[in-house]
Protein backbone atom coordinates (compact mmCIF):
# COMPACT_ATOMS: atom_id res chain seq x y z
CA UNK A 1 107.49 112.15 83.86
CA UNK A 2 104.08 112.45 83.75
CA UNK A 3 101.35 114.51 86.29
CA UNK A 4 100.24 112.56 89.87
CA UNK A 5 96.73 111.84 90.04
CA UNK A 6 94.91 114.15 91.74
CA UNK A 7 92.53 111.73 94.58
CA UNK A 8 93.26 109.13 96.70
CA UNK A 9 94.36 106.83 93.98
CA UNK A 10 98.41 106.14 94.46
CA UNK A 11 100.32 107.89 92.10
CA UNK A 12 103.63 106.20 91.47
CA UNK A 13 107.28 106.84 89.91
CA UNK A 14 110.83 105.22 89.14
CA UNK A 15 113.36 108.07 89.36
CA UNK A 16 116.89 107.35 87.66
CA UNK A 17 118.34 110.22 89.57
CA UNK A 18 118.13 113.62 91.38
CA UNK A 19 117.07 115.79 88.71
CA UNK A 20 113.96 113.06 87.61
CA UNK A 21 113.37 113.27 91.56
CA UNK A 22 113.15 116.84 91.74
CA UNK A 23 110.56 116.67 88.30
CA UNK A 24 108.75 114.19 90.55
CA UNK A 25 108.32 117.57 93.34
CA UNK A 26 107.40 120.16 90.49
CA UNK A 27 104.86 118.25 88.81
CA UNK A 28 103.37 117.02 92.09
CA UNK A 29 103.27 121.01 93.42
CA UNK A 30 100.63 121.36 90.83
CA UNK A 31 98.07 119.59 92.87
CA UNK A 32 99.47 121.63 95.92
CA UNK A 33 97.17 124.60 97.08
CA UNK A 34 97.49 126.78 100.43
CA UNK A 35 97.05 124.87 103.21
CA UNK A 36 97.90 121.55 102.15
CA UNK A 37 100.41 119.33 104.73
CA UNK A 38 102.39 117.06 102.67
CA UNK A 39 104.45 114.19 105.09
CA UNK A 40 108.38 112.89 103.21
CA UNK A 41 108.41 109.79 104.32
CA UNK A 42 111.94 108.08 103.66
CA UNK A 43 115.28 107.21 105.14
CA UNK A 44 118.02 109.34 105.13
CA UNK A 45 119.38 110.12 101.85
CA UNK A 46 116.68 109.30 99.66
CA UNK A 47 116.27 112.42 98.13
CA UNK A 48 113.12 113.89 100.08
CA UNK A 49 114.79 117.55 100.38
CA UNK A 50 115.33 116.94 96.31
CA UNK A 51 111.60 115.81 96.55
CA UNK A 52 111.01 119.54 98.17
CA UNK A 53 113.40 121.67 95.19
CA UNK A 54 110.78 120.67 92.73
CA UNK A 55 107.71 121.45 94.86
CA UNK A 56 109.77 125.14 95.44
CA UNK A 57 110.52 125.36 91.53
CA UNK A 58 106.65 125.22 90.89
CA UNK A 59 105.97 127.99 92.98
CA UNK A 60 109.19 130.16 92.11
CA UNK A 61 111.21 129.86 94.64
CA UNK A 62 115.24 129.12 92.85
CA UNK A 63 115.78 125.29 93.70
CA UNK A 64 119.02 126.30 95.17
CA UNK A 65 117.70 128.55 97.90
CA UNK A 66 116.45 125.03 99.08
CA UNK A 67 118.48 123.48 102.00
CA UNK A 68 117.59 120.97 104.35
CA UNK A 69 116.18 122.41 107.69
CA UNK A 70 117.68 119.30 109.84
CA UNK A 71 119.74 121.60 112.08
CA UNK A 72 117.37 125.35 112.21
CA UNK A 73 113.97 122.44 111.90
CA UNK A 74 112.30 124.87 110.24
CA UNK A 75 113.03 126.79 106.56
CA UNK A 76 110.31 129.31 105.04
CA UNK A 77 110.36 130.23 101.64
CA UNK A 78 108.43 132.69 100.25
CA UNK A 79 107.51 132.21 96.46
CA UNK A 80 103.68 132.27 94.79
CA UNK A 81 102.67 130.49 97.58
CA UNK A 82 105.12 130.37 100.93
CA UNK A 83 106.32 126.87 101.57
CA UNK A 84 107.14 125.38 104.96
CA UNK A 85 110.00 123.21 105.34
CA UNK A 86 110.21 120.83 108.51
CA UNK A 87 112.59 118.41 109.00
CA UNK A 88 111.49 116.38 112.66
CA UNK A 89 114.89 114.07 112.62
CA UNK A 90 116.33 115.84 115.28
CA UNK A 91 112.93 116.10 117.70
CA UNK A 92 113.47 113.75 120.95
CA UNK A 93 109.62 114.09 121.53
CA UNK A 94 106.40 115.19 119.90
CA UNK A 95 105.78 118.12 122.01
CA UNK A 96 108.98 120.18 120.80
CA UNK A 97 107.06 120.80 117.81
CA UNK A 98 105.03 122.44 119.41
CA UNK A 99 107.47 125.31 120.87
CA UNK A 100 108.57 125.67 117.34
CA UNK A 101 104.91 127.27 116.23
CA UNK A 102 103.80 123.78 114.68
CA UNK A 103 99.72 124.58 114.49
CA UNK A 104 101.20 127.89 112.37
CA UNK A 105 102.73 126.26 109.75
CA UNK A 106 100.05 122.95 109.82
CA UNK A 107 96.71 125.33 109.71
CA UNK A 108 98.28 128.34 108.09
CA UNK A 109 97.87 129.88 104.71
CA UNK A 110 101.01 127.98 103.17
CA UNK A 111 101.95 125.02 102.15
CA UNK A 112 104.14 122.59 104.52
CA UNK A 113 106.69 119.81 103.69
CA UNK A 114 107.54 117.83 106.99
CA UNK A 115 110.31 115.34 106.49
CA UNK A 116 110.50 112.75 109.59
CA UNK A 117 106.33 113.72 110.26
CA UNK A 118 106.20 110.02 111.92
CA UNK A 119 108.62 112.21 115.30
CA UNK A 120 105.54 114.19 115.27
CA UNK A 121 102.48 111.99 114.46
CA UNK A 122 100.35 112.99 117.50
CA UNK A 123 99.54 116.38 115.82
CA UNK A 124 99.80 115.92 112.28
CA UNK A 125 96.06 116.75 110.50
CA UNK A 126 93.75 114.13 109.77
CA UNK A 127 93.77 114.82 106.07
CA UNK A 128 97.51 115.03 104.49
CA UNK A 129 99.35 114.07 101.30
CA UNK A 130 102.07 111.39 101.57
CA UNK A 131 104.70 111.10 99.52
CA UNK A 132 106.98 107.62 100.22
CA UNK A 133 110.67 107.93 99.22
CA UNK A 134 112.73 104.76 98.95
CA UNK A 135 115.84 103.75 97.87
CA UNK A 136 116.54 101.53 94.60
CA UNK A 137 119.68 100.36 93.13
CA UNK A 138 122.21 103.14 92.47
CA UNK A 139 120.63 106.47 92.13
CA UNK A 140 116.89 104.99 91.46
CA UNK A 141 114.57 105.88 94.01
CA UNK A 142 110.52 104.61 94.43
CA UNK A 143 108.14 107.76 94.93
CA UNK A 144 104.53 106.78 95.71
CA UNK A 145 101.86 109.48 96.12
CA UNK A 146 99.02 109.10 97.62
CA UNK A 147 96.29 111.23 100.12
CA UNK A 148 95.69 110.36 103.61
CA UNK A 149 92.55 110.47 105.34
């Protein structure tokens, strides 16, 4: 699997399964630094919590500590550099973000993962990282990389 393209330029992948997903999530992390909001953008199931194990394997944090935050919305992990889980599915309106601490974990010193970020788009930052998730045939999945600004 080779490194995303650090930039605005897409970076794109074919995964054959989980494990190349989660290699997708470590290699990306390299690009990651403190600060950095990155929106999963995908239906359910295709593999945007995997996606987040590699991202947490870069910075040393055991892939298997990694769960998906749908029902607690929120999942810190500390590691090299503390990662943010958020998973919006759940959120009937942008605002409840807000009771959960969301300007903490968008303009704080660690790195956040926000799965469903479209629940919340009123307060997302202007500058993000994207990272598309859809389903192929079987266990492929499309990842596509890419900044927003």
């Amino acid at each position: 699997m080779s490194q995303p393209a650090a930039g605005k330029q897409p970076s794109y992948f074919i995964s054959k399964g989980v494990g190349e997903t989660v290699q997708a999530g470590e290699a990306f992390a390299q690009l990651l630094k403190p600060g950095d909001v990155v929106l999963l953008e995908g239906e359910m199931g295709t593999g945007k919590t995997h996606f987040v194990k590699g991202v947490a394997r870069y910075f040393g944090i055991p892939e298997e500590e990694v769960q998906s935050p749908t029902f607690s919305l929120v999942h810190e992990y500390p590691g090299r550099c503390v990662l943010y889980h958020l998973d919006c599915y759940r959120m009937q309106r942008p605002e409840e973000a807000l009771e959960i601490g969301l300007e903490e974990y968008l303009y704080g010193s660690g790195i956040t993962l926000i799965e469903w970020p479209e629940k919340i788009a009123p307060y997302l930052p202007p500058v993000c990282w994207s990272v598309e998730i859809r389903h192929l045939k079987g266990e492929r999945r499309e990842i596509l990389i890419h900044q927003k600004s």
